[in-house]
C-alpha atoms as a PDB file:
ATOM      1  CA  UNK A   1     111.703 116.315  93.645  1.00  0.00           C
ATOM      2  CA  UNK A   2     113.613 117.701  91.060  1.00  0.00           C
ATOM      3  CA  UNK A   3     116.497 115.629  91.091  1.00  0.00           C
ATOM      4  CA  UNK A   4     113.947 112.947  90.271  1.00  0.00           C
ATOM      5  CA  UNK A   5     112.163 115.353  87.333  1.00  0.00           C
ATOM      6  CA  UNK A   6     109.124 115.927  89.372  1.00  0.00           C
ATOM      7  CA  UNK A   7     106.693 119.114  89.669  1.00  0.00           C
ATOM      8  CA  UNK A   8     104.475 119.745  92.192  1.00  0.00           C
ATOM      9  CA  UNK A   9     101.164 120.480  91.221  1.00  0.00           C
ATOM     10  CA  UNK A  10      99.455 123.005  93.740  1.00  0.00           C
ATOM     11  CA  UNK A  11      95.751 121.896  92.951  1.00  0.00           C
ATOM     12  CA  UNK A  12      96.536 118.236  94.102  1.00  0.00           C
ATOM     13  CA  UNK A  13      98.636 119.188  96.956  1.00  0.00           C
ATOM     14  CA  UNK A  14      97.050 119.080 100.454  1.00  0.00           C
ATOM     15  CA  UNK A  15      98.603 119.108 103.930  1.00  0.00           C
ATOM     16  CA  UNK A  16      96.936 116.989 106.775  1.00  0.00           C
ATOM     17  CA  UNK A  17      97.947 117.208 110.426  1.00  0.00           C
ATOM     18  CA  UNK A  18      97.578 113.641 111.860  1.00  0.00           C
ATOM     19  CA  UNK A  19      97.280 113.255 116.090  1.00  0.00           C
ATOM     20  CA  UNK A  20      95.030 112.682 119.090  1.00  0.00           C
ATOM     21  CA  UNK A  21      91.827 114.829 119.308  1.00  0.00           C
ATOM     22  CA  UNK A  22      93.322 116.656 122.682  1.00  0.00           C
ATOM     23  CA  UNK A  23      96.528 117.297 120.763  1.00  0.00           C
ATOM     24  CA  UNK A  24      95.245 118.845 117.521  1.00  0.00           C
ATOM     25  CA  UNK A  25      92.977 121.150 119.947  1.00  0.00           C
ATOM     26  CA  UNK A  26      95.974 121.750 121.705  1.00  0.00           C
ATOM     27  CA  UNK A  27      97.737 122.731 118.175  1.00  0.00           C
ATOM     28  CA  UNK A  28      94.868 125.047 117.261  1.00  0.00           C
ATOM     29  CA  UNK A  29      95.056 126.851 120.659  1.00  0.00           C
ATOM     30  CA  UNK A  30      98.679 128.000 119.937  1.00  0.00           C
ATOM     31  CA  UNK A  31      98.426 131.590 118.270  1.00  0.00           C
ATOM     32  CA  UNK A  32     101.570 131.135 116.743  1.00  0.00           C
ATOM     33  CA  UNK A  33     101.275 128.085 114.897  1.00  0.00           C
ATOM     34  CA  UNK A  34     100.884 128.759 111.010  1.00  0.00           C
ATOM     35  CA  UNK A  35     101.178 125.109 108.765  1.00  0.00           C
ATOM     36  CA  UNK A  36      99.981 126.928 105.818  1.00  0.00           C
ATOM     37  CA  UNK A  37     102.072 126.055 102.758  1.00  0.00           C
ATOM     38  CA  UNK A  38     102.917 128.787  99.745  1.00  0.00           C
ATOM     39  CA  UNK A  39     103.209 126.788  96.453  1.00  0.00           C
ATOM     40  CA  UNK A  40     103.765 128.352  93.179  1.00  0.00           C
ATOM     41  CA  UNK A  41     101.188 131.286  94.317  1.00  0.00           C
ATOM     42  CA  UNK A  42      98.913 129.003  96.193  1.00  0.00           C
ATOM     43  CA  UNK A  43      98.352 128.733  99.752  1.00  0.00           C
ATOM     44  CA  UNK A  44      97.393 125.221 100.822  1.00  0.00           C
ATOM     45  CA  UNK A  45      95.347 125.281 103.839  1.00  0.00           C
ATOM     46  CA  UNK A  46      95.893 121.918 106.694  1.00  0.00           C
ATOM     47  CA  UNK A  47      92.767 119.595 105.618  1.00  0.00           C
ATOM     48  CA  UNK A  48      90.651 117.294 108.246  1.00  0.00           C
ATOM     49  CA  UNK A  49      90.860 114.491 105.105  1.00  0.00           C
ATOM     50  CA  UNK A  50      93.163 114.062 102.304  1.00  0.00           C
ATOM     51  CA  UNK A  51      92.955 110.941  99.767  1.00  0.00           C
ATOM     52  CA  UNK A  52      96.467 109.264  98.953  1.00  0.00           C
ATOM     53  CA  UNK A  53      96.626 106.351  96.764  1.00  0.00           C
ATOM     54  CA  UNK A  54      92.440 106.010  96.715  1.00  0.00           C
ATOM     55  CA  UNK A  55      92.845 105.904 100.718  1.00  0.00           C
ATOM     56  CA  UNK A  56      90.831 108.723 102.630  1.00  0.00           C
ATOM     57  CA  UNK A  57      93.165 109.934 105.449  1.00  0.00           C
ATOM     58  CA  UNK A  58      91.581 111.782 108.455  1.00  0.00           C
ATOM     59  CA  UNK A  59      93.474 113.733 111.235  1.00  0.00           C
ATOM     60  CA  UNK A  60      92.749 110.895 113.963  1.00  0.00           C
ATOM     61  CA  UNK A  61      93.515 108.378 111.780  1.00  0.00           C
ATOM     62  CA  UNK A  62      90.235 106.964 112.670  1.00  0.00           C
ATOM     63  CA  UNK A  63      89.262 105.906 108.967  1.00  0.00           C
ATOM     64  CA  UNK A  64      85.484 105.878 109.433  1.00  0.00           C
ATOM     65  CA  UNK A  65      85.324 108.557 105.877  1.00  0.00           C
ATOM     66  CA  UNK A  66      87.467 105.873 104.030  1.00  0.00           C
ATOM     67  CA  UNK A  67      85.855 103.139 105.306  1.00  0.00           C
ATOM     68  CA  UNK A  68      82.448 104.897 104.625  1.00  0.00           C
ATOM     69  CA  UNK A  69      83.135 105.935 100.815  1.00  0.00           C
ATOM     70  CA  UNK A  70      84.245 101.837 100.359  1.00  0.00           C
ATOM     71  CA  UNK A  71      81.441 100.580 101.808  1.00  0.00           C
ATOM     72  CA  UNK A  72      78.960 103.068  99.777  1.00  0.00           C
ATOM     73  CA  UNK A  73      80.725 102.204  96.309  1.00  0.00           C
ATOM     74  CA  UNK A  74      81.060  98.463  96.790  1.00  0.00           C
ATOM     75  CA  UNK A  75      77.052  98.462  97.851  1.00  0.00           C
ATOM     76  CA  UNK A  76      76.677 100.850  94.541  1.00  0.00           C
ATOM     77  CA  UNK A  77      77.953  97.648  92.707  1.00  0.00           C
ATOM     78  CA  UNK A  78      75.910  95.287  94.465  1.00  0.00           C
ATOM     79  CA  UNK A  79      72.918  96.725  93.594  1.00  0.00           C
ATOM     80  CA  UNK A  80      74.166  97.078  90.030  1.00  0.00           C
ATOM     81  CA  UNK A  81      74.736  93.039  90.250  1.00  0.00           C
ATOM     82  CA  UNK A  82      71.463  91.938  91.713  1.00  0.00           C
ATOM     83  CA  UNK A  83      69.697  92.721  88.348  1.00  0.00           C
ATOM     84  CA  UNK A  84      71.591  90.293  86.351  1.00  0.00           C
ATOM     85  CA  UNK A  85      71.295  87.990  89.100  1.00  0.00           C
ATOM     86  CA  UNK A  86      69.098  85.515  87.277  1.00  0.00           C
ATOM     87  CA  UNK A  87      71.106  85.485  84.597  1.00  0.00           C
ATOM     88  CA  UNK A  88      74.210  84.723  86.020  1.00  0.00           C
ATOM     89  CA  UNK A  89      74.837  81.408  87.314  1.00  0.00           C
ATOM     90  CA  UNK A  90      76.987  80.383  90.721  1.00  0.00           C
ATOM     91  CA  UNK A  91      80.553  80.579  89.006  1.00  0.00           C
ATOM     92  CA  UNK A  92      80.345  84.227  87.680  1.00  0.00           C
ATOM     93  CA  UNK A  93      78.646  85.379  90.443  1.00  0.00           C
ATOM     94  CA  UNK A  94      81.398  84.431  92.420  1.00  0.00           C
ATOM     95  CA  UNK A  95      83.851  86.096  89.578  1.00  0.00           C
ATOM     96  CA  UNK A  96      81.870  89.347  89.539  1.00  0.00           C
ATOM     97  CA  UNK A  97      81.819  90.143  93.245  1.00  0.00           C
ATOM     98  CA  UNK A  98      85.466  89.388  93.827  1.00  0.00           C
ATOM     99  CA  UNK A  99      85.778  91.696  90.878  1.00  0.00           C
ATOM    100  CA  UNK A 100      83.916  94.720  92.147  1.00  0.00           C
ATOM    101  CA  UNK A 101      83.295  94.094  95.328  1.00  0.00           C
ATOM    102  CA  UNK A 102      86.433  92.008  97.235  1.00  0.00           C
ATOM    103  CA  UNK A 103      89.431  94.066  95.334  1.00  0.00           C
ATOM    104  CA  UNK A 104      87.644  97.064  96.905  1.00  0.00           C
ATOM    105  CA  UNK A 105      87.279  95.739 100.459  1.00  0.00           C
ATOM    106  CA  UNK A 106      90.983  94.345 100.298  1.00  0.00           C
ATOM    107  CA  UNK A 107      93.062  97.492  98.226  1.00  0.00           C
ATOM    108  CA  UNK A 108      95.099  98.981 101.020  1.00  0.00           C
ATOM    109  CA  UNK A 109      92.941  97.091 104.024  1.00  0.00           C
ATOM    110  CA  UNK A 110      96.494  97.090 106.020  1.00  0.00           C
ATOM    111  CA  UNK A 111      95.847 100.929 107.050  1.00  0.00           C
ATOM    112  CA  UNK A 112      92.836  99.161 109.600  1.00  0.00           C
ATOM    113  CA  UNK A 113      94.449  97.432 111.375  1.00  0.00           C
ATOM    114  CA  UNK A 114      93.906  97.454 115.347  1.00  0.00           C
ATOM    115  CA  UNK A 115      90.575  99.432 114.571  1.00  0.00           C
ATOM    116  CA  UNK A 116      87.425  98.361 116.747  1.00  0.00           C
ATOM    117  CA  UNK A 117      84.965  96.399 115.165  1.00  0.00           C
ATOM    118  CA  UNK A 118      82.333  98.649 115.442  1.00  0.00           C
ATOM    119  CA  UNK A 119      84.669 100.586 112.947  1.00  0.00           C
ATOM    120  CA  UNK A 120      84.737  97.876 110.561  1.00  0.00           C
ATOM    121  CA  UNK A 121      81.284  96.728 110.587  1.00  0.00           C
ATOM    122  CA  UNK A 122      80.380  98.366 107.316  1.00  0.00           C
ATOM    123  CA  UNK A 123      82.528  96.348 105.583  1.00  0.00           C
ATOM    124  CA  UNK A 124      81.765  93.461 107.302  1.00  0.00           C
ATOM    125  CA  UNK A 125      78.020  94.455 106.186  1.00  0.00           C
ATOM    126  CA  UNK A 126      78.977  94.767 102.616  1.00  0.00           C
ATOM    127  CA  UNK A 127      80.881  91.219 103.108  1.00  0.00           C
ATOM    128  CA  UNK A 128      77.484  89.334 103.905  1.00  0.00           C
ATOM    129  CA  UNK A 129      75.529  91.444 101.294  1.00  0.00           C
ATOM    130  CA  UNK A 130      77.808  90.002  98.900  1.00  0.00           C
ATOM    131  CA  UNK A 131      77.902  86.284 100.212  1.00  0.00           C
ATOM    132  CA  UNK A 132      73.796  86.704 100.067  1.00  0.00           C
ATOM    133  CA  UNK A 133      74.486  87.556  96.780  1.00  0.00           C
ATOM    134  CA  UNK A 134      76.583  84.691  95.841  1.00  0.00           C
ATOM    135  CA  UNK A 135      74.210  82.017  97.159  1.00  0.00           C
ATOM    136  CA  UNK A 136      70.953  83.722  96.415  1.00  0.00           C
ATOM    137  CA  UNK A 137      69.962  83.911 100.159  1.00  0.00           C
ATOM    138  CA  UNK A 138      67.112  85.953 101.392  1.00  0.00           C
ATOM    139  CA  UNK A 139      67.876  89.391 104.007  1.00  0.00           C
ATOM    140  CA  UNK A 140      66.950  87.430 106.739  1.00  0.00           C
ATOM    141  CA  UNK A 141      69.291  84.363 105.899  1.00  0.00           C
ATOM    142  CA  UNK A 142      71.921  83.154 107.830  1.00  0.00           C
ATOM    143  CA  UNK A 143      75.351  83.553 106.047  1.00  0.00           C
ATOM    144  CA  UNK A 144      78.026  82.341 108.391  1.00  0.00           C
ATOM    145  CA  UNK A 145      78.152  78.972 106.949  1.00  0.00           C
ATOM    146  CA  UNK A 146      77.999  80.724 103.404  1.00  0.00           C
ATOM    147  CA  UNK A 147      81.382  82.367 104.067  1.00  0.00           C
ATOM    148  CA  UNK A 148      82.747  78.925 105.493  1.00  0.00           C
ATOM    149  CA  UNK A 149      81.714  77.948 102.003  1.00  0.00           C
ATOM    150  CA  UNK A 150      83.215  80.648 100.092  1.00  0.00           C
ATOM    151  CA  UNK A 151      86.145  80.454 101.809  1.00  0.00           C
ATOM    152  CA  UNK A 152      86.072  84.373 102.566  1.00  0.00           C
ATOM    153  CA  UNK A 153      87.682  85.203 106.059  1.00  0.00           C
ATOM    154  CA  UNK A 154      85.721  88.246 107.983  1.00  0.00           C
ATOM    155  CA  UNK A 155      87.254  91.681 107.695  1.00  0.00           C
ATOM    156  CA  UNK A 156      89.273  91.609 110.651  1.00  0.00           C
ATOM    157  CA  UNK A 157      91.082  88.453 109.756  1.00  0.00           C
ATOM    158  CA  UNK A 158      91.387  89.719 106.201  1.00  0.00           C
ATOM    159  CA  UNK A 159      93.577  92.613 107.652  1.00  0.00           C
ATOM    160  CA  UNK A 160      95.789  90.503 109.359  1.00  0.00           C
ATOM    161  CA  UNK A 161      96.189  87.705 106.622  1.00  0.00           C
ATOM    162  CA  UNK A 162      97.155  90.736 104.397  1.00  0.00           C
ATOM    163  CA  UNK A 163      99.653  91.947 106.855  1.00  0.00           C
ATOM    164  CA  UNK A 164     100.979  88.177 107.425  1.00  0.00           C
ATOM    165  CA  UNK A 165     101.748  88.079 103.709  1.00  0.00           C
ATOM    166  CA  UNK A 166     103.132  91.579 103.902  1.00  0.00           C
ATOM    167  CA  UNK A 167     105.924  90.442 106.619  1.00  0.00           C
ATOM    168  CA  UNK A 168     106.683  87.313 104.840  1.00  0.00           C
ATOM    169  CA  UNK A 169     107.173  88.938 101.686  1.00  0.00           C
ATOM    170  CA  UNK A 170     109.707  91.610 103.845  1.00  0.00           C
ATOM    171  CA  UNK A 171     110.921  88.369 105.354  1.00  0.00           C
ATOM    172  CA  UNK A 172     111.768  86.259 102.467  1.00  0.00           C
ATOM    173  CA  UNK A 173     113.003  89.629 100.347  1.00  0.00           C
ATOM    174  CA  UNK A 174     110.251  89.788  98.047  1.00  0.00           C
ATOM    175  CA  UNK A 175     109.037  92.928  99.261  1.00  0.00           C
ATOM    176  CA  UNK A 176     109.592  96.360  97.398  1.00  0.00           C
ATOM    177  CA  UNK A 177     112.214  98.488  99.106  1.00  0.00           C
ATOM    178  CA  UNK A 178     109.549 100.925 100.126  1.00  0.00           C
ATOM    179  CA  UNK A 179     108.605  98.424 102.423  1.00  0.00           C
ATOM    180  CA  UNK A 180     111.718  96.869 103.463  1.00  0.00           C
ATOM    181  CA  UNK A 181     113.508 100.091 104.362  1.00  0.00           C
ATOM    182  CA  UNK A 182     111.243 100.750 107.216  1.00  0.00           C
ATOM    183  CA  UNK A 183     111.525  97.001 108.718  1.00  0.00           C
ATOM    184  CA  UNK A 184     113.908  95.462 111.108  1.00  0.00           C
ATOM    185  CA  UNK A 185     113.727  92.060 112.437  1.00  0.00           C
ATOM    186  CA  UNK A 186     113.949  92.133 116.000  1.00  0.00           C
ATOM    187  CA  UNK A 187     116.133  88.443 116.309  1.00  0.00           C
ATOM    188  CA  UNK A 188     117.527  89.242 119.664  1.00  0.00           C
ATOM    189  CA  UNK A 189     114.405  89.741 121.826  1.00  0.00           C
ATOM    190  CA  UNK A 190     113.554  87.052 124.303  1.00  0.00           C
ATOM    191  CA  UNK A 191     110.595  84.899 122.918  1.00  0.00           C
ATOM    192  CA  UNK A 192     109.744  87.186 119.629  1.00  0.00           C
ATOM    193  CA  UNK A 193     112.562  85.293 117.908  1.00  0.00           C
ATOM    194  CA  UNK A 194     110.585  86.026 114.392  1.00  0.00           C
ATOM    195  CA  UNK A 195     108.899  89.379 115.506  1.00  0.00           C
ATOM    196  CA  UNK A 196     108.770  92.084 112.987  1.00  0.00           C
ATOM    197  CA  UNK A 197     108.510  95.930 113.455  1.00  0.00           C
ATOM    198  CA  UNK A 198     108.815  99.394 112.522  1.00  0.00           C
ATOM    199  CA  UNK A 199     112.151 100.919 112.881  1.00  0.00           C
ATOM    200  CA  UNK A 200     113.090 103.048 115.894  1.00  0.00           C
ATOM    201  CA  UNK A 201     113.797 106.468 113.701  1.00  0.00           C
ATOM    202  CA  UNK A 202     110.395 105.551 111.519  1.00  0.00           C
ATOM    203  CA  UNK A 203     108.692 104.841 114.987  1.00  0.00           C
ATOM    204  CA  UNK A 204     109.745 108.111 116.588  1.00  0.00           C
ATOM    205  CA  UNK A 205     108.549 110.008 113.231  1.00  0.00           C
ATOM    206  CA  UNK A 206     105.373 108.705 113.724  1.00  0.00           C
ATOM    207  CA  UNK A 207     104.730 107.649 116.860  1.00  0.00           C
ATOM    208  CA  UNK A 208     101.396 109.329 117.194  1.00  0.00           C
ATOM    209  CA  UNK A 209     100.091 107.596 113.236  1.00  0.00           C
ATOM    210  CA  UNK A 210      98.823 104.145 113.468  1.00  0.00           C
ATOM    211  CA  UNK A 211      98.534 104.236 109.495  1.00  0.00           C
ATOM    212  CA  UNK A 212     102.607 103.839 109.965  1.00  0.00           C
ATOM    213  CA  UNK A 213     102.951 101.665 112.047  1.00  0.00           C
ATOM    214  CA  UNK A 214     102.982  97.673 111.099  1.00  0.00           C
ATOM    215  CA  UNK A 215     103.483  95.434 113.618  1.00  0.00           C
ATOM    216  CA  UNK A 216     103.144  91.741 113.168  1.00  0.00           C
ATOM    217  CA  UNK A 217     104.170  88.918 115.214  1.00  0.00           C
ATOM    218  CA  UNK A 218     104.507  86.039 113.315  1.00  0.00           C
ATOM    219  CA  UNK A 219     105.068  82.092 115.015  1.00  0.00           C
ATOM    220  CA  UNK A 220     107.841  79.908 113.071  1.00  0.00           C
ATOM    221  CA  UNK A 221     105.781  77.415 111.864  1.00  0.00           C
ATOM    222  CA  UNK A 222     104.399  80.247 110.128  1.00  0.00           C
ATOM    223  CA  UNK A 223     107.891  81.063 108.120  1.00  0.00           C
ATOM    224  CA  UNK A 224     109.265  77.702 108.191  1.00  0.00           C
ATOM    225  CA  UNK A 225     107.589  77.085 104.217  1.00  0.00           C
ATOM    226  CA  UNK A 226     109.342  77.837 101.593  1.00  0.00           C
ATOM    227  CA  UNK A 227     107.536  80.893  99.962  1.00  0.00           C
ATOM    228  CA  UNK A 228     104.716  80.233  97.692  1.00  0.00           C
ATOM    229  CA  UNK A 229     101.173  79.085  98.854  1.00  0.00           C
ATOM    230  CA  UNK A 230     102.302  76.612 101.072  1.00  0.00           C
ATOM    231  CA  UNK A 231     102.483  79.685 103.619  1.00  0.00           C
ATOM    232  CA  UNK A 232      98.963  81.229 102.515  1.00  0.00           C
ATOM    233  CA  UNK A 233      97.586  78.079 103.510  1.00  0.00           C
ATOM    234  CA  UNK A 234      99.162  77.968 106.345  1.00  0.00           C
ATOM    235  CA  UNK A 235      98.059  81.594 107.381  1.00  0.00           C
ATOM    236  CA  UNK A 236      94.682  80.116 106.627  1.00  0.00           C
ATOM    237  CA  UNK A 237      94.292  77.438 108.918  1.00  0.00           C
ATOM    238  CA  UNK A 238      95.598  79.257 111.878  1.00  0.00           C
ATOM    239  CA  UNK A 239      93.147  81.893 111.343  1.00  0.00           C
END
């Protein structure tokens, strides 16, 4: 850090312990175990939830206080929208919720992936709330052909269209080195000819975080386009 001019500030510093439920007990049981950190004067105590780059992280990596605090402000916004609902027509609707609501579903959605759906269903809630709002349905309304419409995928699929474009970026050396460090294309396998994955030293470092670990198996018809949005649309129809 200060080779690179940077000071760490104690007051925005926490420390996080990520693992299974049995193995953090298991970490707590030991009386000899001390991940307190002394900074500047300050201790920093291990925290059940830390927030890094607007993303709430818990110890189990199970996401639910992120996902909760994302689906709270985007329905926050909603109900901020639906009063000017008359006044805007179809086209700024549409503008105002990808605004407020879709950047906010979609900013870092690549740290759910391989939750259960029951996990994601408040998004998914706020992602119908929003296509009601878009059309003008009623509560009771069906909206599955509304998203058809829209052309907005459901959470889950959003995830993994995000981490298709992710890999091909990384593929097609687009991506920022942050990224491309910590992936290796696995050529030599038998039948994941275009796999991609997390390094073996990355993967032993965090073997136990899921938030880490990015694994996406893409088919070659999938990276045969040149990039651009011939390959979104691509992603698209096979989703």
């Amino acid at each position: 850090m200060h080779s690179s001019l940077l000071i760490a500030e104690p007051s925005k510093t926490e420390v996080i312990r990520f693992g299974s439920s049995a193995d953090l007990d298991r970490l707590d049981r030991l009386a000899d175990t001390d991940v307190t950190i002394c900074l500047d004067q300050a201790t920093i105590h291990p925290s059940d939830c830390v927030r890094d780059l607007r993303v709430l992280l818990d110890s189990s990596l199970a996401m639910r206080q992120h996902i909760a605090k994302v689906a709270s402000t985007c329905f926050f916004h909603l109900r901020r929208l639906r009063r000017l609902r008359r006044v805007l027509d179809l086209k700024n609707r549409k503008r105002s919720v990808r605004a407020f609501v879709l950047t906010r579903t979609d900013y870092c959605n690549a740290v759910l992936v391989n939750l259960p759906d029951s996990a994601l269903a408040p998004l998914q809630r706020v992602l119908h709330a929003a296509a009601r709002f878009v059309a003008d349905l009623g509560p009771r309304d069906h909206v599955t052909s509304t998203l058809v419409s829209l052309h907005w995928l459901p959470i889950c699929q959003r995830i993994t269209y995000e981490l298709c474009t992710m890999m091909h970026s990384v593929y097609y050396a687009l991506a920022p080195v942050c990224i491309s460090d910590i992936v290796t294309s696995v050529t030599h396998l038998p039948g994941r000819a275009h796999a991609l994955t997390i390094s073996e030293k990355w993967r032993q470092q965090y073997s136990r975080c899921t938030f880490f670990l990015v694994l996406v198996s893409v088919r070659s018809r999938c990276l045969d386009p040149t990039p651009g949005t011939e390959f979104l649309g691509s992603i698209e129809a096979l989703l």
